[in-house]
PDB file of N, CA and C in Angstrom:
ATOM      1  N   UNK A   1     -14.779 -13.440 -47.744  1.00  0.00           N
ATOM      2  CA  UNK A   1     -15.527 -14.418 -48.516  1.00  0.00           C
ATOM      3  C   UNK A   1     -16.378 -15.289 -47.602  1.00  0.00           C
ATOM      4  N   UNK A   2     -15.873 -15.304 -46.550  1.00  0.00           N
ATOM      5  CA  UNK A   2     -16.402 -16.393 -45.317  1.00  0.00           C
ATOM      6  C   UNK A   2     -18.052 -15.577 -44.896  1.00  0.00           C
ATOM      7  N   UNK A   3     -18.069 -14.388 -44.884  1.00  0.00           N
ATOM      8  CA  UNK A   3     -18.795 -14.048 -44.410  1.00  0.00           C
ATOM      9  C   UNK A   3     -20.032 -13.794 -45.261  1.00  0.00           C
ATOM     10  N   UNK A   4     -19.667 -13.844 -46.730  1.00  0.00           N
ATOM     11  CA  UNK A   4     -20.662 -13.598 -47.601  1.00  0.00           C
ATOM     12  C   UNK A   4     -21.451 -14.219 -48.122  1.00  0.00           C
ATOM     13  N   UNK A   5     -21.047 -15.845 -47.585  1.00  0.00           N
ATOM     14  CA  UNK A   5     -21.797 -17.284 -47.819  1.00  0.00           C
ATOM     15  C   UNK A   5     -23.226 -17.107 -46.901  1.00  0.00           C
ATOM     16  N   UNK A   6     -22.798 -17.083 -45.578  1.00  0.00           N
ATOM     17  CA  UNK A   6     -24.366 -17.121 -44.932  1.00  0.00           C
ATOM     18  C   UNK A   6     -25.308 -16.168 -45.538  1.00  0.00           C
ATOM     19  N   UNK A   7     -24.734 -14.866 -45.739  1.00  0.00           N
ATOM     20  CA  UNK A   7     -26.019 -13.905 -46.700  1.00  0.00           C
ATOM     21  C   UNK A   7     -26.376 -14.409 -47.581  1.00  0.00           C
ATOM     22  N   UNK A   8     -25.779 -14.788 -48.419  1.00  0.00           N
ATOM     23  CA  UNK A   8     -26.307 -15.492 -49.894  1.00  0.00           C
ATOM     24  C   UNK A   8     -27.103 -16.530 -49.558  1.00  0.00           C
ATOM     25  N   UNK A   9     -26.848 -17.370 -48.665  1.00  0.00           N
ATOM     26  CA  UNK A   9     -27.696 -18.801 -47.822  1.00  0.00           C
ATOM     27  C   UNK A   9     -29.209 -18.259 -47.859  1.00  0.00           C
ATOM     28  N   UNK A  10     -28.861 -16.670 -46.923  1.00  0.00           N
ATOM     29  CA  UNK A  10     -30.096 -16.216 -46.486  1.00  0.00           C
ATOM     30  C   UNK A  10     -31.450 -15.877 -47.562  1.00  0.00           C
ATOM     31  N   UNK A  11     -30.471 -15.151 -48.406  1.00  0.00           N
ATOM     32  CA  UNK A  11     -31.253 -14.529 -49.513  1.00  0.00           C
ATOM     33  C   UNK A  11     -32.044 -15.660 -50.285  1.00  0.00           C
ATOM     34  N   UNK A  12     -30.955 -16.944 -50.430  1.00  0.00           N
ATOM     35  CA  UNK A  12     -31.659 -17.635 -51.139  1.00  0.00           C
ATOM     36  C   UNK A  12     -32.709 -18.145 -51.033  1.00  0.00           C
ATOM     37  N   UNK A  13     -33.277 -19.010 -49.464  1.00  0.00           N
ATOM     38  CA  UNK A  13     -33.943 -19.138 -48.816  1.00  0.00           C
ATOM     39  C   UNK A  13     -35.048 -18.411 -48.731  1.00  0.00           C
ATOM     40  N   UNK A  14     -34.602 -16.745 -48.322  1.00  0.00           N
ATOM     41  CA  UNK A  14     -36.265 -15.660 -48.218  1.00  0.00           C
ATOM     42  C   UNK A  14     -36.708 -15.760 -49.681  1.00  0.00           C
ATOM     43  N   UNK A  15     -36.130 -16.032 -50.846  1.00  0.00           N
ATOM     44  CA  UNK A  15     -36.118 -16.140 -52.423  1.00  0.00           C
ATOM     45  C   UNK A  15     -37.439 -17.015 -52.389  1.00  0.00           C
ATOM     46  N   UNK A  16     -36.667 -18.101 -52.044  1.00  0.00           N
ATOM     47  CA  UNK A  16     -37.350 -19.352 -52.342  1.00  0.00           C
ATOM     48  C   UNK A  16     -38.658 -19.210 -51.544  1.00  0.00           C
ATOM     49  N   UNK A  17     -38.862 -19.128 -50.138  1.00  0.00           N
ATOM     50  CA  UNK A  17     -40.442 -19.083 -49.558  1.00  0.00           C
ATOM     51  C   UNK A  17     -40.918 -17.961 -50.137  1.00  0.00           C
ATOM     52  N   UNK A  18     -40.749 -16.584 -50.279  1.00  0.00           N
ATOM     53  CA  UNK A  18     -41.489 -15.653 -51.283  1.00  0.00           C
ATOM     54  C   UNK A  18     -42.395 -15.990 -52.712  1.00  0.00           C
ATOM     55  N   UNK A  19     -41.289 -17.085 -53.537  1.00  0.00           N
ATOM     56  CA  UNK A  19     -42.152 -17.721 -54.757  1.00  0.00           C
ATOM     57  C   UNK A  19     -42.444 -18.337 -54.244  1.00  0.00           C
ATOM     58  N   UNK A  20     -42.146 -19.436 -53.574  1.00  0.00           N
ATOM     59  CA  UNK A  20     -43.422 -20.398 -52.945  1.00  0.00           C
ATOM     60  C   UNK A  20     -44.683 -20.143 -52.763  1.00  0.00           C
ATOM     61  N   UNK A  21     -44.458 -19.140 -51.838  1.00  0.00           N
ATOM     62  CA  UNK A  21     -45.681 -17.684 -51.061  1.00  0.00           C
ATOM     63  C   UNK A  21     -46.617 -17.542 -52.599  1.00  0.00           C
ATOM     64  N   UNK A  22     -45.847 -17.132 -53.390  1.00  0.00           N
ATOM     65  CA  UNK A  22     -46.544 -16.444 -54.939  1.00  0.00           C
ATOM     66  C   UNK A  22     -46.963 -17.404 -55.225  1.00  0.00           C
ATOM     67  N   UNK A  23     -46.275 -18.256 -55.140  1.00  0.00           N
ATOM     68  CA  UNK A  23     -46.952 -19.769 -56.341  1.00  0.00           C
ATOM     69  C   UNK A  23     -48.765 -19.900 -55.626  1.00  0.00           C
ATOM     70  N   UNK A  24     -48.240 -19.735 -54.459  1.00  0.00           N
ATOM     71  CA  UNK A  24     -49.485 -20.908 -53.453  1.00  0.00           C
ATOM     72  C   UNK A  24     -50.886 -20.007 -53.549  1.00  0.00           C
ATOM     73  N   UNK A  25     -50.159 -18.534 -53.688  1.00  0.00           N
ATOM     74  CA  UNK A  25     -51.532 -17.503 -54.020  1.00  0.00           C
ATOM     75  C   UNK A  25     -51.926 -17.372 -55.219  1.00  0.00           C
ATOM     76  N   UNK A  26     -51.301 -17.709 -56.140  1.00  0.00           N
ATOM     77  CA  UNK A  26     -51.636 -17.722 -57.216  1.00  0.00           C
ATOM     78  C   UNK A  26     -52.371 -18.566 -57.496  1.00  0.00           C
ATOM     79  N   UNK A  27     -52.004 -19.986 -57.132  1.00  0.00           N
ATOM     80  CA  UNK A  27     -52.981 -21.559 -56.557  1.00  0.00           C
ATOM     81  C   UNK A  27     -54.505 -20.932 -56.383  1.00  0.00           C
ATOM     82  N   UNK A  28     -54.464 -20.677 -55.283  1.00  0.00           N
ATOM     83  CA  UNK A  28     -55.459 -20.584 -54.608  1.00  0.00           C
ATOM     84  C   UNK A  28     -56.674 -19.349 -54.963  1.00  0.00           C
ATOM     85  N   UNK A  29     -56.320 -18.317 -55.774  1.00  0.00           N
ATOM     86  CA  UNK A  29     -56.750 -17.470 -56.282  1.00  0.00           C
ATOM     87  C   UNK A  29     -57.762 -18.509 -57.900  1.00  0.00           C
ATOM     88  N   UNK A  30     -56.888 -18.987 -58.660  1.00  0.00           N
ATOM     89  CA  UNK A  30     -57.303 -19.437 -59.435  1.00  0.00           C
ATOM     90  C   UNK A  30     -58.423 -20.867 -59.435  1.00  0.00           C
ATOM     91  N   UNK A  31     -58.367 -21.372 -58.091  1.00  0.00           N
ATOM     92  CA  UNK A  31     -59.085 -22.678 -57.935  1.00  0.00           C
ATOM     93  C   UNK A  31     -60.582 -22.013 -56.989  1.00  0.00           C
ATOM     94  N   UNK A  32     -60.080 -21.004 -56.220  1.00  0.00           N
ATOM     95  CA  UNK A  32     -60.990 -20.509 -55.538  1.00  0.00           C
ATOM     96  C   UNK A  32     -61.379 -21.002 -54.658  1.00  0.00           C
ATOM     97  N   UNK A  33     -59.838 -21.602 -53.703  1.00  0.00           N
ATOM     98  CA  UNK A  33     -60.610 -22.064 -52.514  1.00  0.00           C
ATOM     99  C   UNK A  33     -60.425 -21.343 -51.506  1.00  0.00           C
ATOM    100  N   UNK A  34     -59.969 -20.097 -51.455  1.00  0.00           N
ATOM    101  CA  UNK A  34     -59.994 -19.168 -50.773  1.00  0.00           C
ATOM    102  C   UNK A  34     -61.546 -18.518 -50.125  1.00  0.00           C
ATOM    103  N   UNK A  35     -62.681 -18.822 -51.127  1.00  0.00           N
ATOM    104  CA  UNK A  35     -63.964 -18.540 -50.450  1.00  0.00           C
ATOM    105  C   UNK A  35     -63.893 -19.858 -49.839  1.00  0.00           C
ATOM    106  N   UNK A  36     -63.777 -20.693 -49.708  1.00  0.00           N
ATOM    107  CA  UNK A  36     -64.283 -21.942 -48.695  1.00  0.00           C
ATOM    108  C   UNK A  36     -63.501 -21.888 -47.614  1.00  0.00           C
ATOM    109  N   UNK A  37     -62.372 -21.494 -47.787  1.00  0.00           N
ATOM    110  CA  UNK A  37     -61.724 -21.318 -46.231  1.00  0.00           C
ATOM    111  C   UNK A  37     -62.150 -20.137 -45.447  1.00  0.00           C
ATOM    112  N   UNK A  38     -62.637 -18.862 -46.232  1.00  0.00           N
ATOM    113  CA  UNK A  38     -63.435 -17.714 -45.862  1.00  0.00           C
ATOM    114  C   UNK A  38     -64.328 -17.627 -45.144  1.00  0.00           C
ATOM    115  N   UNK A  39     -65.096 -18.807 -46.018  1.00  0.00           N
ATOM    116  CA  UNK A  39     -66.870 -18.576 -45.773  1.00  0.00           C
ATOM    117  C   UNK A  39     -67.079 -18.517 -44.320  1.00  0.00           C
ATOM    118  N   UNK A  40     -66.983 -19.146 -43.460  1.00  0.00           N
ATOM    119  CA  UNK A  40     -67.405 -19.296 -42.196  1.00  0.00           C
ATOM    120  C   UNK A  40     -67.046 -18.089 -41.265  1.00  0.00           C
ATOM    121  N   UNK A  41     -65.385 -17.332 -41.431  1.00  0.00           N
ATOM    122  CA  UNK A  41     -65.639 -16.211 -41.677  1.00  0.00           C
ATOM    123  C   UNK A  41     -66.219 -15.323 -41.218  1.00  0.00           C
ATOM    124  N   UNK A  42     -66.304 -14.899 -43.037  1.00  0.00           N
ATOM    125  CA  UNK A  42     -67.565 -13.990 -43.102  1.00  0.00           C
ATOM    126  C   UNK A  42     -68.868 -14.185 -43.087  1.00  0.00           C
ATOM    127  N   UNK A  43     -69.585 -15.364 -42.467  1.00  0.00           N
ATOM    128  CA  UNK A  43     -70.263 -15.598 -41.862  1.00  0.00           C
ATOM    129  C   UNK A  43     -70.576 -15.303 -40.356  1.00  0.00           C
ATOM    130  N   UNK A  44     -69.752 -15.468 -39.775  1.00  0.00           N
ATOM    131  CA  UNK A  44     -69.392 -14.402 -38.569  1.00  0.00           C
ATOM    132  C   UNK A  44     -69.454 -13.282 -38.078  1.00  0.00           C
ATOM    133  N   UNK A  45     -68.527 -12.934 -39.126  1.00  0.00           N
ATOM    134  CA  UNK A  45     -68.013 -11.481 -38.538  1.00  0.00           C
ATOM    135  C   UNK A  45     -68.565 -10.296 -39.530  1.00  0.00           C
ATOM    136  N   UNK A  46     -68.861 -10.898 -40.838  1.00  0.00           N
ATOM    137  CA  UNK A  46     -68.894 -10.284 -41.766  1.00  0.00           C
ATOM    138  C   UNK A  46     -70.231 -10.896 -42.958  1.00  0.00           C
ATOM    139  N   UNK A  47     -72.018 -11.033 -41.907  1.00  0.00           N
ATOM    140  CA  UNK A  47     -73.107 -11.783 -42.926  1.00  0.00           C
ATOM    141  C   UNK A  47     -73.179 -11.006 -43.831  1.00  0.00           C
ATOM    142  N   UNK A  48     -73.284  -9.440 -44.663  1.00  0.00           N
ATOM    143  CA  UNK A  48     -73.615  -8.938 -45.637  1.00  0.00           C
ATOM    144  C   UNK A  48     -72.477  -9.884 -46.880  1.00  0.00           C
ATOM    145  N   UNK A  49     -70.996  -9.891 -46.448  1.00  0.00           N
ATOM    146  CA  UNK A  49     -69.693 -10.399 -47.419  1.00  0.00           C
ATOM    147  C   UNK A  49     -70.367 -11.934 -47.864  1.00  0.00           C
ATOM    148  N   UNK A  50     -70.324 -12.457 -46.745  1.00  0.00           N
ATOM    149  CA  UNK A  50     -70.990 -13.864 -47.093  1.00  0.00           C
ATOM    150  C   UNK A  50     -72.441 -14.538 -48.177  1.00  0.00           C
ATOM    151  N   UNK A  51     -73.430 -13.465 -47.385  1.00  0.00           N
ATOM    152  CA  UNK A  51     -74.287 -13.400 -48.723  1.00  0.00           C
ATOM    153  C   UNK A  51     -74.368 -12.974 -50.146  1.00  0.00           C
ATOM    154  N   UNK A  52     -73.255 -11.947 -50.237  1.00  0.00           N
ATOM    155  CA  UNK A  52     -72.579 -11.403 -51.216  1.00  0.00           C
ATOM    156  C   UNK A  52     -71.887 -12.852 -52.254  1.00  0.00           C
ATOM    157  N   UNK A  53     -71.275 -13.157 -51.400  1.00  0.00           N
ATOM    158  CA  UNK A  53     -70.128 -14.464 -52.187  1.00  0.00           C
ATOM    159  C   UNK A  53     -70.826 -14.992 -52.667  1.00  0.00           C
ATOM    160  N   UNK A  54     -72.277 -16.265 -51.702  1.00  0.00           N
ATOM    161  CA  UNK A  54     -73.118 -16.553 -52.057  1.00  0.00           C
ATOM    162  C   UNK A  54     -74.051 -16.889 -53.371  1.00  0.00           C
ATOM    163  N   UNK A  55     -74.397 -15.143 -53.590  1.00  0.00           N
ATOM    164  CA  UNK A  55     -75.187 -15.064 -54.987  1.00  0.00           C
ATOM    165  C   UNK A  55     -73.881 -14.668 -55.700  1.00  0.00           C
ATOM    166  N   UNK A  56     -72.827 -14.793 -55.956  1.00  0.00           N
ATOM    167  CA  UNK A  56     -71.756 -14.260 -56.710  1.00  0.00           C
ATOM    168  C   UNK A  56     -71.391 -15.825 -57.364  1.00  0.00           C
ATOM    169  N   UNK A  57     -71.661 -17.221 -56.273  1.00  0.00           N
ATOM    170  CA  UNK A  57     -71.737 -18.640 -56.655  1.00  0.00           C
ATOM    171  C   UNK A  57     -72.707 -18.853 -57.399  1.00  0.00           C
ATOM    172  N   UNK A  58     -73.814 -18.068 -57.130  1.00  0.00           N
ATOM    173  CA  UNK A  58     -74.978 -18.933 -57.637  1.00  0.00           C
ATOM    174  C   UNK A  58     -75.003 -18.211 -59.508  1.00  0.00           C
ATOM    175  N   UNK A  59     -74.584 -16.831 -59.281  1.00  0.00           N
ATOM    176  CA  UNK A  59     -74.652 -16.433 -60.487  1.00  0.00           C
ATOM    177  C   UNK A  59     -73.120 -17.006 -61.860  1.00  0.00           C
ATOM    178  N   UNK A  60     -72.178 -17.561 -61.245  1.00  0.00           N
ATOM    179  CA  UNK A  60     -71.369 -18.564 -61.659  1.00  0.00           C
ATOM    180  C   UNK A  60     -72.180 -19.613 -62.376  1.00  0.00           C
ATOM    181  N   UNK A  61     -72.578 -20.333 -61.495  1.00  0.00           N
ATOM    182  CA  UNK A  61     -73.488 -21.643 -61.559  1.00  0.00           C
ATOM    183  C   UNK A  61     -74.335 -21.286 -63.110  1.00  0.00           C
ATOM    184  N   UNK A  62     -75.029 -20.437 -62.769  1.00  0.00           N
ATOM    185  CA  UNK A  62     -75.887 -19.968 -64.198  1.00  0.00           C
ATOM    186  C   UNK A  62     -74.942 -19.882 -65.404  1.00  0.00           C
ATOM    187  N   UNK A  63     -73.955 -19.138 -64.955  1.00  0.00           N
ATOM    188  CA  UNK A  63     -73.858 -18.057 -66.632  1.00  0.00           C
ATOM    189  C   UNK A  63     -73.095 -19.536 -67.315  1.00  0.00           C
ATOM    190  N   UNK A  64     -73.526 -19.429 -68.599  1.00  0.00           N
ATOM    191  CA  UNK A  64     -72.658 -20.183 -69.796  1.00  0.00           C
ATOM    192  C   UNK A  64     -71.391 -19.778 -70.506  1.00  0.00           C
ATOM    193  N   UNK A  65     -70.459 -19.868 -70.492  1.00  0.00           N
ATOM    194  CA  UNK A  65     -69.259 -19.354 -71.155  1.00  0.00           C
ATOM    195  C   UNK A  65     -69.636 -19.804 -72.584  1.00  0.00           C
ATOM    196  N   UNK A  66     -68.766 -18.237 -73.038  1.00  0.00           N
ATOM    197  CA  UNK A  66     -69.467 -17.495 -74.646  1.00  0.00           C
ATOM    198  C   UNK A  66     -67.900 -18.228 -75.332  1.00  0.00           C
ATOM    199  N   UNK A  67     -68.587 -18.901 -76.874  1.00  0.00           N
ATOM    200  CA  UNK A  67     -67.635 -19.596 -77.558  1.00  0.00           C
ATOM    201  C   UNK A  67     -66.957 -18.603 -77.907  1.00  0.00           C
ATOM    202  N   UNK A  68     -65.134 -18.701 -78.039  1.00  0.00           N
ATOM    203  CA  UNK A  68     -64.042 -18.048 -78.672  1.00  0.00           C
ATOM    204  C   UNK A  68     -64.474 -17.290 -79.889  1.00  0.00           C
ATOM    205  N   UNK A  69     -64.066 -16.260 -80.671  1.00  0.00           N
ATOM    206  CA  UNK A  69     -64.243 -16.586 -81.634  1.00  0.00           C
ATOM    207  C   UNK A  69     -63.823 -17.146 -82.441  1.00  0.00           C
ATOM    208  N   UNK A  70     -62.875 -17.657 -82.677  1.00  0.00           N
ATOM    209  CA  UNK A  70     -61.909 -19.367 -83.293  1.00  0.00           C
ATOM    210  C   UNK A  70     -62.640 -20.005 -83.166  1.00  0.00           C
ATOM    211  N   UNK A  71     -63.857 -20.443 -82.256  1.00  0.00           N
ATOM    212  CA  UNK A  71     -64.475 -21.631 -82.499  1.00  0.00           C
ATOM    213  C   UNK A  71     -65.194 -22.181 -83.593  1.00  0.00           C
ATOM    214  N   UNK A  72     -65.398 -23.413 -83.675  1.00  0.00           N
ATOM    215  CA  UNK A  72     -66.215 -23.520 -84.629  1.00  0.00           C
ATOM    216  C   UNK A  72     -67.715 -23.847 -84.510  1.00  0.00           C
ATOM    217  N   UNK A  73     -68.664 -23.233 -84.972  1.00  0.00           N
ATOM    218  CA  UNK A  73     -70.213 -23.403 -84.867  1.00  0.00           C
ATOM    219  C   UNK A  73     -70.158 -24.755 -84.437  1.00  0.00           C
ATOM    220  N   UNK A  74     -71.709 -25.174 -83.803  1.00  0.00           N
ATOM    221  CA  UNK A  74     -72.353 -26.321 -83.804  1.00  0.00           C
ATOM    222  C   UNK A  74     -73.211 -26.045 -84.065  1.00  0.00           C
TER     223      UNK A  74
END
């Protein structure tokens, strides 16, 4: 029994930073600050990716999100 405590310690622990791990990518995927920590980057190492992202912002910027259809007219 003595010996089966520290494994369980262990497991719990790699448990816990793994969802952490998930949570924080999941974060960061959805807010999108993963291109801003990028950019410079692929600016670097990688100008075609960067200009890519770029107009991938700018075409964001434009588009209008299309009402539900639940919505109600204006």
């Amino acid at each position: 029994m003595g010996a089966i405590v520290p494994w369980l310690t262990f497991v719990a622990v790699l448990a816990a930073v793994l969802g952490g791990l998930t949570w924080l990518a999941a974060r960061v995927r959805r807010s999108g600050v993963g291109r801003d920590i990028m950019g410079p980057v692929d600016l670097i190492y990688r100008p075609d990716t960067y200009r890519i992202h770029q107009e991938i912002r700018v075409q964001e910027d434009r588009s209008v999100a299309m009402p539900s259809p639940g919505d109600p007219l204006h």
